[in-house]
PDB file of N, CA and C in Angstrom:
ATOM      1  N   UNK A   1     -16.846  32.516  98.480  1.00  0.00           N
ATOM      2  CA  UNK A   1     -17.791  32.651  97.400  1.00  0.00           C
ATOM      3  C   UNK A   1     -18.902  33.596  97.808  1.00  0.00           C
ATOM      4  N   UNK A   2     -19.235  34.358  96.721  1.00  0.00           N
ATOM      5  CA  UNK A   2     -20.461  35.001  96.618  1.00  0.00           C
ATOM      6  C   UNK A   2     -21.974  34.955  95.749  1.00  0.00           C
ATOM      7  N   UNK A   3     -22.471  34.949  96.785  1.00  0.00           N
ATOM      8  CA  UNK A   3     -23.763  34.545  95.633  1.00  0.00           C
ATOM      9  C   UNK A   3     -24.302  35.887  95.337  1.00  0.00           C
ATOM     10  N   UNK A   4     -24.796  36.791  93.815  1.00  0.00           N
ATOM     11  CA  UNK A   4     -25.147  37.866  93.892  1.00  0.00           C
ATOM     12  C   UNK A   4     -26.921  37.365  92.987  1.00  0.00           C
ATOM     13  N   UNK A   5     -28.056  38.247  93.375  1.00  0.00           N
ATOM     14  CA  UNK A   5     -28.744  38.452  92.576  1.00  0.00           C
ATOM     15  C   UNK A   5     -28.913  39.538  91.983  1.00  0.00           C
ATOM     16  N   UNK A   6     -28.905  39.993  90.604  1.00  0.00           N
ATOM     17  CA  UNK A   6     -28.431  41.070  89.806  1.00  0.00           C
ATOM     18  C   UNK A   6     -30.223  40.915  88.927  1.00  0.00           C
ATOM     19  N   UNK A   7     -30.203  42.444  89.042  1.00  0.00           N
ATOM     20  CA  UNK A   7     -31.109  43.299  88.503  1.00  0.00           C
ATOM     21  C   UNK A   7     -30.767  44.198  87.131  1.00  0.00           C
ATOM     22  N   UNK A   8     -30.987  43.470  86.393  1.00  0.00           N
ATOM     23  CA  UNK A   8     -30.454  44.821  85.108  1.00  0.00           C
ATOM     24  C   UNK A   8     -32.271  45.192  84.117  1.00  0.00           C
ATOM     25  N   UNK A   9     -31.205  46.480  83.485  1.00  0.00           N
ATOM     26  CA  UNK A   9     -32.764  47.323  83.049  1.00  0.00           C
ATOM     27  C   UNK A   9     -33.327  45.910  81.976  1.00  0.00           C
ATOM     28  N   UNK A  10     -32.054  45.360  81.448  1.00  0.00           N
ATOM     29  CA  UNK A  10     -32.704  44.539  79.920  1.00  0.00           C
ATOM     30  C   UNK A  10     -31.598  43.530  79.870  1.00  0.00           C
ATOM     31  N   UNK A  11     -31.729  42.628  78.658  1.00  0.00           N
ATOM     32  CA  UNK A  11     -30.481  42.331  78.533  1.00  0.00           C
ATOM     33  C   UNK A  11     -29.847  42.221  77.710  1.00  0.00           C
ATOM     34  N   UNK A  12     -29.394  43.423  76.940  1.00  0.00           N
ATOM     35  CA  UNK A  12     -28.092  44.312  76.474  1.00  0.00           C
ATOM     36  C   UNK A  12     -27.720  44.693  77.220  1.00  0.00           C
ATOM     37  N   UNK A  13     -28.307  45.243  78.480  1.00  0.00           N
ATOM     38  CA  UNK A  13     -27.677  45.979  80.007  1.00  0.00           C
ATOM     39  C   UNK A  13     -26.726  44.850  80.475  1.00  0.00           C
ATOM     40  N   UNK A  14     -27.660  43.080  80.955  1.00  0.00           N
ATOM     41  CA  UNK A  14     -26.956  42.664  81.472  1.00  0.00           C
ATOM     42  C   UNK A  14     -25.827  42.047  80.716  1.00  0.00           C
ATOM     43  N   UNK A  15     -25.732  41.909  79.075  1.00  0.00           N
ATOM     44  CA  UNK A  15     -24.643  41.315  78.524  1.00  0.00           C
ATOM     45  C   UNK A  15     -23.571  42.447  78.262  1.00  0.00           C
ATOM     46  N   UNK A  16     -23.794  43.895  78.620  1.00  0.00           N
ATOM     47  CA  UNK A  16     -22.634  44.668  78.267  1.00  0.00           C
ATOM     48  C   UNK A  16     -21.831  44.867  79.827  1.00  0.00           C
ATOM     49  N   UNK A  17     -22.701  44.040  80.670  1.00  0.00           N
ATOM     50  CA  UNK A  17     -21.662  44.094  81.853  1.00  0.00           C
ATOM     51  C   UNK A  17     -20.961  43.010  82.254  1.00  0.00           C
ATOM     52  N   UNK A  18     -21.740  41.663  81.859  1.00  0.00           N
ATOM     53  CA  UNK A  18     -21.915  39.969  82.087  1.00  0.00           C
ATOM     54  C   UNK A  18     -20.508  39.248  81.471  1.00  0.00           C
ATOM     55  N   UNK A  19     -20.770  39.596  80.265  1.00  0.00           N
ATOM     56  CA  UNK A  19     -19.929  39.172  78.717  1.00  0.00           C
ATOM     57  C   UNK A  19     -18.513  40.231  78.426  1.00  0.00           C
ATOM     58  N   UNK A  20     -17.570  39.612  77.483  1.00  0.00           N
ATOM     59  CA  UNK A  20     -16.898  40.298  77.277  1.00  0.00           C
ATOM     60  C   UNK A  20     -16.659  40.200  75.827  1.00  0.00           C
ATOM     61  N   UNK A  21     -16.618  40.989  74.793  1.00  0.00           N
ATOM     62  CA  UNK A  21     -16.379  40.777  73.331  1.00  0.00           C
ATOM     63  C   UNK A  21     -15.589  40.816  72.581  1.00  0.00           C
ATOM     64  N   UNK A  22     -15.369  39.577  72.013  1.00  0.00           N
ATOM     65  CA  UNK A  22     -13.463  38.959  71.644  1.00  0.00           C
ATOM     66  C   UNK A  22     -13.564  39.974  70.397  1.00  0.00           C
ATOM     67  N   UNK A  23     -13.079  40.875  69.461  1.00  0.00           N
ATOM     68  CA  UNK A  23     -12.703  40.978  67.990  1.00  0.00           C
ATOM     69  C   UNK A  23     -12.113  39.739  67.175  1.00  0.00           C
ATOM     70  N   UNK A  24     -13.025  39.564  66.765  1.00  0.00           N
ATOM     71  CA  UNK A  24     -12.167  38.380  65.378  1.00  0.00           C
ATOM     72  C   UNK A  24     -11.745  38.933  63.696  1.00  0.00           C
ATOM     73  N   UNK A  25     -12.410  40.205  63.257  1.00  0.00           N
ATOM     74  CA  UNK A  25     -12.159  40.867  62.731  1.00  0.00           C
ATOM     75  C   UNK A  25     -12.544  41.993  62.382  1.00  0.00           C
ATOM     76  N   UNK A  26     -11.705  42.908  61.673  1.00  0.00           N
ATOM     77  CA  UNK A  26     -11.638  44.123  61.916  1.00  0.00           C
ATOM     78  C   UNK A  26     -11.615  44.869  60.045  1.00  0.00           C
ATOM     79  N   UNK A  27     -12.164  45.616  59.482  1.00  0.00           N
ATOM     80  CA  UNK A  27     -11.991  46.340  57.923  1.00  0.00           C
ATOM     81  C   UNK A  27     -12.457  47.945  58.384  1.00  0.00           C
ATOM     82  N   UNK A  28     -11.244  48.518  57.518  1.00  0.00           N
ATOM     83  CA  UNK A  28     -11.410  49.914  57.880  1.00  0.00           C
ATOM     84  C   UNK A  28     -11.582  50.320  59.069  1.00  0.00           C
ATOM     85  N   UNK A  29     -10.922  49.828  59.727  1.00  0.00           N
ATOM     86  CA  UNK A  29     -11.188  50.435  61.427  1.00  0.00           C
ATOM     87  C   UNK A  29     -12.397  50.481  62.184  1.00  0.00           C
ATOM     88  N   UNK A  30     -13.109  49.110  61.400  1.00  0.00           N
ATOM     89  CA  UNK A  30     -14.574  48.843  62.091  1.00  0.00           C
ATOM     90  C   UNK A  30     -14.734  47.438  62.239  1.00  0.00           C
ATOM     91  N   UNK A  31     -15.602  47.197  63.349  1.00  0.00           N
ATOM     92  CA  UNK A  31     -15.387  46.289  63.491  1.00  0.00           C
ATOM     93  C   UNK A  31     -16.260  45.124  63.217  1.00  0.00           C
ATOM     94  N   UNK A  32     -15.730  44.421  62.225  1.00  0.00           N
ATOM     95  CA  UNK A  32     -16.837  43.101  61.208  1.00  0.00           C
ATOM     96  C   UNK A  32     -16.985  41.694  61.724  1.00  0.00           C
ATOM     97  N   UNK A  33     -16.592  41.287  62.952  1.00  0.00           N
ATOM     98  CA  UNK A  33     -16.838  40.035  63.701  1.00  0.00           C
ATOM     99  C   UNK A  33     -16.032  40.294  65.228  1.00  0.00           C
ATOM    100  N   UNK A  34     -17.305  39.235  66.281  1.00  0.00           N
ATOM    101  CA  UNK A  34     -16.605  38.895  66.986  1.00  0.00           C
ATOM    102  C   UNK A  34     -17.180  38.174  68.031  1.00  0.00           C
ATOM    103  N   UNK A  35     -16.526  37.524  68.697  1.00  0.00           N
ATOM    104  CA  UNK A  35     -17.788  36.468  69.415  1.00  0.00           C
ATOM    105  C   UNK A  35     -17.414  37.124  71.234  1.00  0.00           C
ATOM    106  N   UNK A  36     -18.594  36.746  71.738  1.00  0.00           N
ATOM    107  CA  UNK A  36     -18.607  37.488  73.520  1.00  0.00           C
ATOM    108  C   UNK A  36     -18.268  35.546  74.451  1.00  0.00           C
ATOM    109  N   UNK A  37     -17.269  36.224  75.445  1.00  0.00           N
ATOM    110  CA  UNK A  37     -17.133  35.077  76.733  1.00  0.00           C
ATOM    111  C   UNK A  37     -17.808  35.507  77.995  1.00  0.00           C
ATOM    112  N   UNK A  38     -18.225  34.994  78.795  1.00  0.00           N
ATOM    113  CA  UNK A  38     -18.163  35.370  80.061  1.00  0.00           C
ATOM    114  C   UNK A  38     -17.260  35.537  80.676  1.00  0.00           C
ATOM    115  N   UNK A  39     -17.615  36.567  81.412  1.00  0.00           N
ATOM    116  CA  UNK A  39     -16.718  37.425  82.453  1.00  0.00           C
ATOM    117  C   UNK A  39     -16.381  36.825  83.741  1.00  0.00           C
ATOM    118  N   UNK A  40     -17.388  36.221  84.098  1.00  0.00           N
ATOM    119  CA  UNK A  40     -17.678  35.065  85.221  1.00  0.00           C
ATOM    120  C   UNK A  40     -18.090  33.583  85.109  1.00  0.00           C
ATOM    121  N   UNK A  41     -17.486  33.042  85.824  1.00  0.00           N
ATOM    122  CA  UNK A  41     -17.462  31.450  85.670  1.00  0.00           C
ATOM    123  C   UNK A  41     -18.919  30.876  85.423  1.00  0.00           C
ATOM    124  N   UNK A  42     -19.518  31.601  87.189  1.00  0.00           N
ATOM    125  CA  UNK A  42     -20.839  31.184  87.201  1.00  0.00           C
ATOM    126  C   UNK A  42     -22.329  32.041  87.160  1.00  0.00           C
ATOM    127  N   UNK A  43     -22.642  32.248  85.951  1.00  0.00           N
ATOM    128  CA  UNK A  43     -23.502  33.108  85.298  1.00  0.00           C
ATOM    129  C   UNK A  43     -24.680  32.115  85.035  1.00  0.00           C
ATOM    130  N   UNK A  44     -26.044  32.570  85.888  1.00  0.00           N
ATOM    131  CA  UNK A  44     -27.593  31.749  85.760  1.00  0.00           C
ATOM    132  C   UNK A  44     -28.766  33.113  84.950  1.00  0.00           C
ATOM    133  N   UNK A  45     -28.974  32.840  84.071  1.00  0.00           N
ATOM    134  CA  UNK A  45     -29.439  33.982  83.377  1.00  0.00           C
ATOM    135  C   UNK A  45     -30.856  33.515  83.582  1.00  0.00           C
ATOM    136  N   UNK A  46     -31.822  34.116  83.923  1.00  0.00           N
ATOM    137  CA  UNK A  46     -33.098  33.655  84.760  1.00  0.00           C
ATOM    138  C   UNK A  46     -33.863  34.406  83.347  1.00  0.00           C
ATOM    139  N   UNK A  47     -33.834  35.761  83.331  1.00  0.00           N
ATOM    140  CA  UNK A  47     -34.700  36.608  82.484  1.00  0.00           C
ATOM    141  C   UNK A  47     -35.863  37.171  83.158  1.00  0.00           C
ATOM    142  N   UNK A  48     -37.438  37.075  82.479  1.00  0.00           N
ATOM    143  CA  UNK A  48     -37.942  38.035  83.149  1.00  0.00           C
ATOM    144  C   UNK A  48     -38.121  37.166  83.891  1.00  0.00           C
ATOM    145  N   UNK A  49     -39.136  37.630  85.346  1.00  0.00           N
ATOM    146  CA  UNK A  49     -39.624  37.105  86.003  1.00  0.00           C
ATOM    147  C   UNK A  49     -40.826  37.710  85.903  1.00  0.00           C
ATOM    148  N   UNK A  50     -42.039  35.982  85.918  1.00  0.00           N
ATOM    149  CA  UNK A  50     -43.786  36.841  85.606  1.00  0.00           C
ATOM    150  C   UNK A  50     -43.944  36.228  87.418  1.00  0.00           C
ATOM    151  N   UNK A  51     -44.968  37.233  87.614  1.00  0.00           N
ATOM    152  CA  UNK A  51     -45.316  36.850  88.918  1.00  0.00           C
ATOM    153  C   UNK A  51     -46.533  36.182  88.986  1.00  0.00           C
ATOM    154  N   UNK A  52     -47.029  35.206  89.518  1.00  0.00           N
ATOM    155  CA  UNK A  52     -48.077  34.209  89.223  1.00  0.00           C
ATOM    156  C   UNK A  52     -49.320  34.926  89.782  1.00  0.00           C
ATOM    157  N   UNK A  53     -50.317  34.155  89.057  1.00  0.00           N
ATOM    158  CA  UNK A  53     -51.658  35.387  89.060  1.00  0.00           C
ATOM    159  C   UNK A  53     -52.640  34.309  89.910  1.00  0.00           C
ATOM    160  N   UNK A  54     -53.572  34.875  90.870  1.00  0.00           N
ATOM    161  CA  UNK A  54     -54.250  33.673  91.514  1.00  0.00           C
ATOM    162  C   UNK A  54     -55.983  33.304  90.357  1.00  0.00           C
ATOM    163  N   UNK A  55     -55.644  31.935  90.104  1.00  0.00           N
ATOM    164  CA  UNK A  55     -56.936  31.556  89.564  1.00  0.00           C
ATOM    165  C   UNK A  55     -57.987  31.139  89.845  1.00  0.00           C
ATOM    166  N   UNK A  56     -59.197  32.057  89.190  1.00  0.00           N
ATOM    167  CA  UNK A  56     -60.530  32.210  89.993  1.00  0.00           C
ATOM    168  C   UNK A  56     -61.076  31.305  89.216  1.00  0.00           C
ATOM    169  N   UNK A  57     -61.067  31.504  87.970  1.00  0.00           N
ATOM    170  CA  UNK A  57     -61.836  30.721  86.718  1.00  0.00           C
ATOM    171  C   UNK A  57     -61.059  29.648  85.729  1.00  0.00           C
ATOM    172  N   UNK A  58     -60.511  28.361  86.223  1.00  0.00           N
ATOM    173  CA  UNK A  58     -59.728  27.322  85.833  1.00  0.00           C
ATOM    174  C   UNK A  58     -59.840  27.554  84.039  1.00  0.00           C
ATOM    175  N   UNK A  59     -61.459  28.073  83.469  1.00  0.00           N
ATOM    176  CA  UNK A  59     -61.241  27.837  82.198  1.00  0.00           C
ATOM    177  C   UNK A  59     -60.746  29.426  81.735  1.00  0.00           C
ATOM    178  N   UNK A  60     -60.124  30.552  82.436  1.00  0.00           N
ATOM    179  CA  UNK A  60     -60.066  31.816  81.876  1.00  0.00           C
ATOM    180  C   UNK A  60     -58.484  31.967  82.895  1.00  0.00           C
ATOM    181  N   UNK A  61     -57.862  31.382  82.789  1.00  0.00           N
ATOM    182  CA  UNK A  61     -56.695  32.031  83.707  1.00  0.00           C
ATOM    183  C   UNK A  61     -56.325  33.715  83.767  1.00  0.00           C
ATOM    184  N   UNK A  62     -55.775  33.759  84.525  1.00  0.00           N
ATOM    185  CA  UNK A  62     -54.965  35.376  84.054  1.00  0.00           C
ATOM    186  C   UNK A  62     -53.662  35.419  83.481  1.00  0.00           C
ATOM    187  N   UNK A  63     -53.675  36.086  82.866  1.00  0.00           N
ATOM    188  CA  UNK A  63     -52.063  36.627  82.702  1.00  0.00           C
ATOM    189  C   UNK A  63     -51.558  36.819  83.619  1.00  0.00           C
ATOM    190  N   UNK A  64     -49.438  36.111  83.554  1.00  0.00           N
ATOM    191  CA  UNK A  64     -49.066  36.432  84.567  1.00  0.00           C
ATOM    192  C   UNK A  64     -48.481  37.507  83.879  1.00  0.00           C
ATOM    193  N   UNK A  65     -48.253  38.796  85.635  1.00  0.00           N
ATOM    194  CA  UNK A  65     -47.401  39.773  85.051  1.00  0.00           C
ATOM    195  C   UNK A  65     -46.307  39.785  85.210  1.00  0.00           C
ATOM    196  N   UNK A  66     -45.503  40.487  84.549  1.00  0.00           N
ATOM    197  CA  UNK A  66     -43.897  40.295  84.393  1.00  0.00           C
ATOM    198  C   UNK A  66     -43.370  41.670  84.955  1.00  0.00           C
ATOM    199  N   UNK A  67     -42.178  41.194  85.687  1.00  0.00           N
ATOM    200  CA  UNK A  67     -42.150  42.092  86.763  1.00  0.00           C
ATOM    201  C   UNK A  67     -40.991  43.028  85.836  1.00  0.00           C
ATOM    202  N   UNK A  68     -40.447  44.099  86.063  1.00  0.00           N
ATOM    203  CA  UNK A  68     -40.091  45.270  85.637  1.00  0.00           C
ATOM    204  C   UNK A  68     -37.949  44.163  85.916  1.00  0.00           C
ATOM    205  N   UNK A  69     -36.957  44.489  84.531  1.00  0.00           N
ATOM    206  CA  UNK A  69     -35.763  44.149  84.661  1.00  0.00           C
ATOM    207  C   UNK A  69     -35.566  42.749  84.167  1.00  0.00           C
ATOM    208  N   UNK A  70     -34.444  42.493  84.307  1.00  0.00           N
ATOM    209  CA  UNK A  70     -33.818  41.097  83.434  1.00  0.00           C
ATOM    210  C   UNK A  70     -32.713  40.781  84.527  1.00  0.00           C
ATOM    211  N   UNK A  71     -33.317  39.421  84.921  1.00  0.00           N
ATOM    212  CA  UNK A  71     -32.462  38.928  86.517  1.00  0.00           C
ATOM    213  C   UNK A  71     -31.423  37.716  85.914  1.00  0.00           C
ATOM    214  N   UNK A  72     -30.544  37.669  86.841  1.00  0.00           N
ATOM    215  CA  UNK A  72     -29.217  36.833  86.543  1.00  0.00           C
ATOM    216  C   UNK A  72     -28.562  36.847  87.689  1.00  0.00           C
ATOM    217  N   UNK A  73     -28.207  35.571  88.469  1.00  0.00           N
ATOM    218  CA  UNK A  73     -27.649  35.396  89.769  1.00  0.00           C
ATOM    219  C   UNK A  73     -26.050  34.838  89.352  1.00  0.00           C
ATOM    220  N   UNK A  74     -25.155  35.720  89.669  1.00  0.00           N
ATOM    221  CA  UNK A  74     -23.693  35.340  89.787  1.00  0.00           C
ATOM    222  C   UNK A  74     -22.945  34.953  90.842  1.00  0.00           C
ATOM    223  N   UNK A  75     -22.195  33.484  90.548  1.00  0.00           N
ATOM    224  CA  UNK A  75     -21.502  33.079  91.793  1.00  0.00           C
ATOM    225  C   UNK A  75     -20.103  33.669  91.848  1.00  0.00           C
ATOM    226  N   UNK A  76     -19.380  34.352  92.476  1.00  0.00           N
ATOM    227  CA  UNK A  76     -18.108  34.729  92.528  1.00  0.00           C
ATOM    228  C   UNK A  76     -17.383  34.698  93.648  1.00  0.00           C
ATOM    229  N   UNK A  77     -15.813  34.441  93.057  1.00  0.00           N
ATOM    230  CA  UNK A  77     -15.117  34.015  94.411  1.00  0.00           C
ATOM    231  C   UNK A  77     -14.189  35.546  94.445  1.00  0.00           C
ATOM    232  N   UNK A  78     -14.202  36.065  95.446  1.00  0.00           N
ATOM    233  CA  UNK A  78     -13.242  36.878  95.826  1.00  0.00           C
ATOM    234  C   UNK A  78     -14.617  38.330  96.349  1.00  0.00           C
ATOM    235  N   UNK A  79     -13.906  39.636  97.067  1.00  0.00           N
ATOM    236  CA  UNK A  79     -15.156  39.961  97.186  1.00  0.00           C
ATOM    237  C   UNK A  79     -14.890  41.348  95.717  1.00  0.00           C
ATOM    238  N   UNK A  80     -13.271  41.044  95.415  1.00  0.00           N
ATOM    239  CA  UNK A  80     -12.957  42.145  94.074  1.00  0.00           C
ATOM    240  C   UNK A  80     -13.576  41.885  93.020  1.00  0.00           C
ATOM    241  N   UNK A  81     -13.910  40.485  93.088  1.00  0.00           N
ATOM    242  CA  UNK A  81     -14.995  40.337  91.513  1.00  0.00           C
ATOM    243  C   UNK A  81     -16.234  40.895  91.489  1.00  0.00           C
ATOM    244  N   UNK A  82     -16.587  40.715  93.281  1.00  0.00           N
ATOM    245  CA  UNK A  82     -17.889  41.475  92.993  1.00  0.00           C
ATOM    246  C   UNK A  82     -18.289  42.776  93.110  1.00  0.00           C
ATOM    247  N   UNK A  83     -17.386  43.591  92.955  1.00  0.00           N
ATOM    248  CA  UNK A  83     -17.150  45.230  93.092  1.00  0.00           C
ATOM    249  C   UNK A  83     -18.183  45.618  92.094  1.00  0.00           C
ATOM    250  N   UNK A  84     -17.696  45.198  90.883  1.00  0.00           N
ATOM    251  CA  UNK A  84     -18.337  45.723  89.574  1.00  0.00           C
ATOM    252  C   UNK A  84     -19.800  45.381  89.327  1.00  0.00           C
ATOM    253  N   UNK A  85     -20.135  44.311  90.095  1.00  0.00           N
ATOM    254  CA  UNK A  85     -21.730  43.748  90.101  1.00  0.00           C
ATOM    255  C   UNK A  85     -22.673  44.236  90.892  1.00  0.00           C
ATOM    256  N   UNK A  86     -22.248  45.565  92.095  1.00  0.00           N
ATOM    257  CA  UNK A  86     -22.953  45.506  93.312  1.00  0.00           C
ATOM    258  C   UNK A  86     -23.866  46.823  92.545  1.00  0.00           C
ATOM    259  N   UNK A  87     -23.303  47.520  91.614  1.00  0.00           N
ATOM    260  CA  UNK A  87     -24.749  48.697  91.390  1.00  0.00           C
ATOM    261  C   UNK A  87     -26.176  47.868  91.056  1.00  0.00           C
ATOM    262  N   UNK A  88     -26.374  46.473  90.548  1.00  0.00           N
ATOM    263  CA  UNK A  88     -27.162  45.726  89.974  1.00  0.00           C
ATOM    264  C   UNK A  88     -27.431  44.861  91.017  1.00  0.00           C
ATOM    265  N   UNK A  89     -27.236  44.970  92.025  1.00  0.00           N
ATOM    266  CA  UNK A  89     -27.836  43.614  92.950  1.00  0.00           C
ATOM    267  C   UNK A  89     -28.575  44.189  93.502  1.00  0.00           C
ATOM    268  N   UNK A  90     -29.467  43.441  94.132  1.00  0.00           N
ATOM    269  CA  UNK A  90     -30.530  43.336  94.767  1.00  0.00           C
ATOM    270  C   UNK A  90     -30.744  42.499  95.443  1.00  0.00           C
ATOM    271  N   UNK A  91     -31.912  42.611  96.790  1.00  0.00           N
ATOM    272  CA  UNK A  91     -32.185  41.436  97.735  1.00  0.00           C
ATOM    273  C   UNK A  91     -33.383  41.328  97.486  1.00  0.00           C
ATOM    274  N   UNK A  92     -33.616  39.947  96.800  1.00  0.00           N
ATOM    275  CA  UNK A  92     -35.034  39.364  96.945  1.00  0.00           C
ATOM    276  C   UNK A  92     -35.806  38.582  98.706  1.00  0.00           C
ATOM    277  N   UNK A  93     -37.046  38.977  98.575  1.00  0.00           N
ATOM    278  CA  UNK A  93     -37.657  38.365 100.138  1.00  0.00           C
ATOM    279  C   UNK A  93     -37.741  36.861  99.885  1.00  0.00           C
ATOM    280  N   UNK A  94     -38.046  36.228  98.752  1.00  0.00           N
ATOM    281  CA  UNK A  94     -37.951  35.114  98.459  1.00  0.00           C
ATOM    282  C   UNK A  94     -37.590  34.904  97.115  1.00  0.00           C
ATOM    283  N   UNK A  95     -36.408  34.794  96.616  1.00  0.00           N
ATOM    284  CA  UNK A  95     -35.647  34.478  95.602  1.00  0.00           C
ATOM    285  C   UNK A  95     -36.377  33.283  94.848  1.00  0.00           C
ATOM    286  N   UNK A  96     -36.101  32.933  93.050  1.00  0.00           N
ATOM    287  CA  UNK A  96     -37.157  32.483  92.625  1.00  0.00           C
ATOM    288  C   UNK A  96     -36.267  31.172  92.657  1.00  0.00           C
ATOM    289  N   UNK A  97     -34.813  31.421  92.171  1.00  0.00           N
ATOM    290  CA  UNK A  97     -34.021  29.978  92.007  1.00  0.00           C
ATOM    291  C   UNK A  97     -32.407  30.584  93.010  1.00  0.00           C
ATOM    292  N   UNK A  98     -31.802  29.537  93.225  1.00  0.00           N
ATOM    293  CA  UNK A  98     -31.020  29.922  93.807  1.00  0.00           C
ATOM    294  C   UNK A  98     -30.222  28.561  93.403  1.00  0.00           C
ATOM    295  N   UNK A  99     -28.578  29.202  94.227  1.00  0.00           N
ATOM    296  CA  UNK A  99     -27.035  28.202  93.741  1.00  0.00           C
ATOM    297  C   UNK A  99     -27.750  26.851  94.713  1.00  0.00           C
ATOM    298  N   UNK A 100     -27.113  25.698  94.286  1.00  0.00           N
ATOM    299  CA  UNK A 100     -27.648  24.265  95.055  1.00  0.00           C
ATOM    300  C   UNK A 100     -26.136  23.891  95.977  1.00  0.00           C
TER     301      UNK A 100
END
């Protein structure tokens, strides 16, 4: 098994790589339904990540900021599944959630 943490720009990025999209139907050679599966078993779709802001003034917090991409950690078995995932991974110094 592999544990990946994946970095995508958004997520249409990460569902046009994540997901796969069944056709259920089709008029005039276009296409009018269809529902998406995963590609992978084990898909944790995190989203953004805000990074926590230190508070000076309990009654004025800060905004947290949100860090740049749309994160999603995939578990995969083999290292051929994870061929297609490695332009999007990344190594976090301290990861926010991780596999148990």
């Amino acid at each position: 098994m592999t544990d990946l943490y994946l970095k995508f720009a958004d997520e249409a990025e990460a569902n046009s790589v994540l997901m796969q999209k069944i056709v259920t139907s089709v008029e005039d050679d276009v296409v009018t339904g269809f529902y998406e599966i995963p590609r992978f078993a084990n898909i944790d779709t995190i989203g953004v990540i805000y990074e926590p802001q230190e508070i000076v003034d309990p009654e004025n917090p800060p905004e947290p900021v949100a860090l740049e991409g749309w994160h999603v950690n995939v578990r995969v078995v083999g290292a051929e599944n994870a061929e297609p995932l490695q332009p999007f991974a990344v190594v976090p110094t301290s990861p926010r959630r991780v596999w148990g």
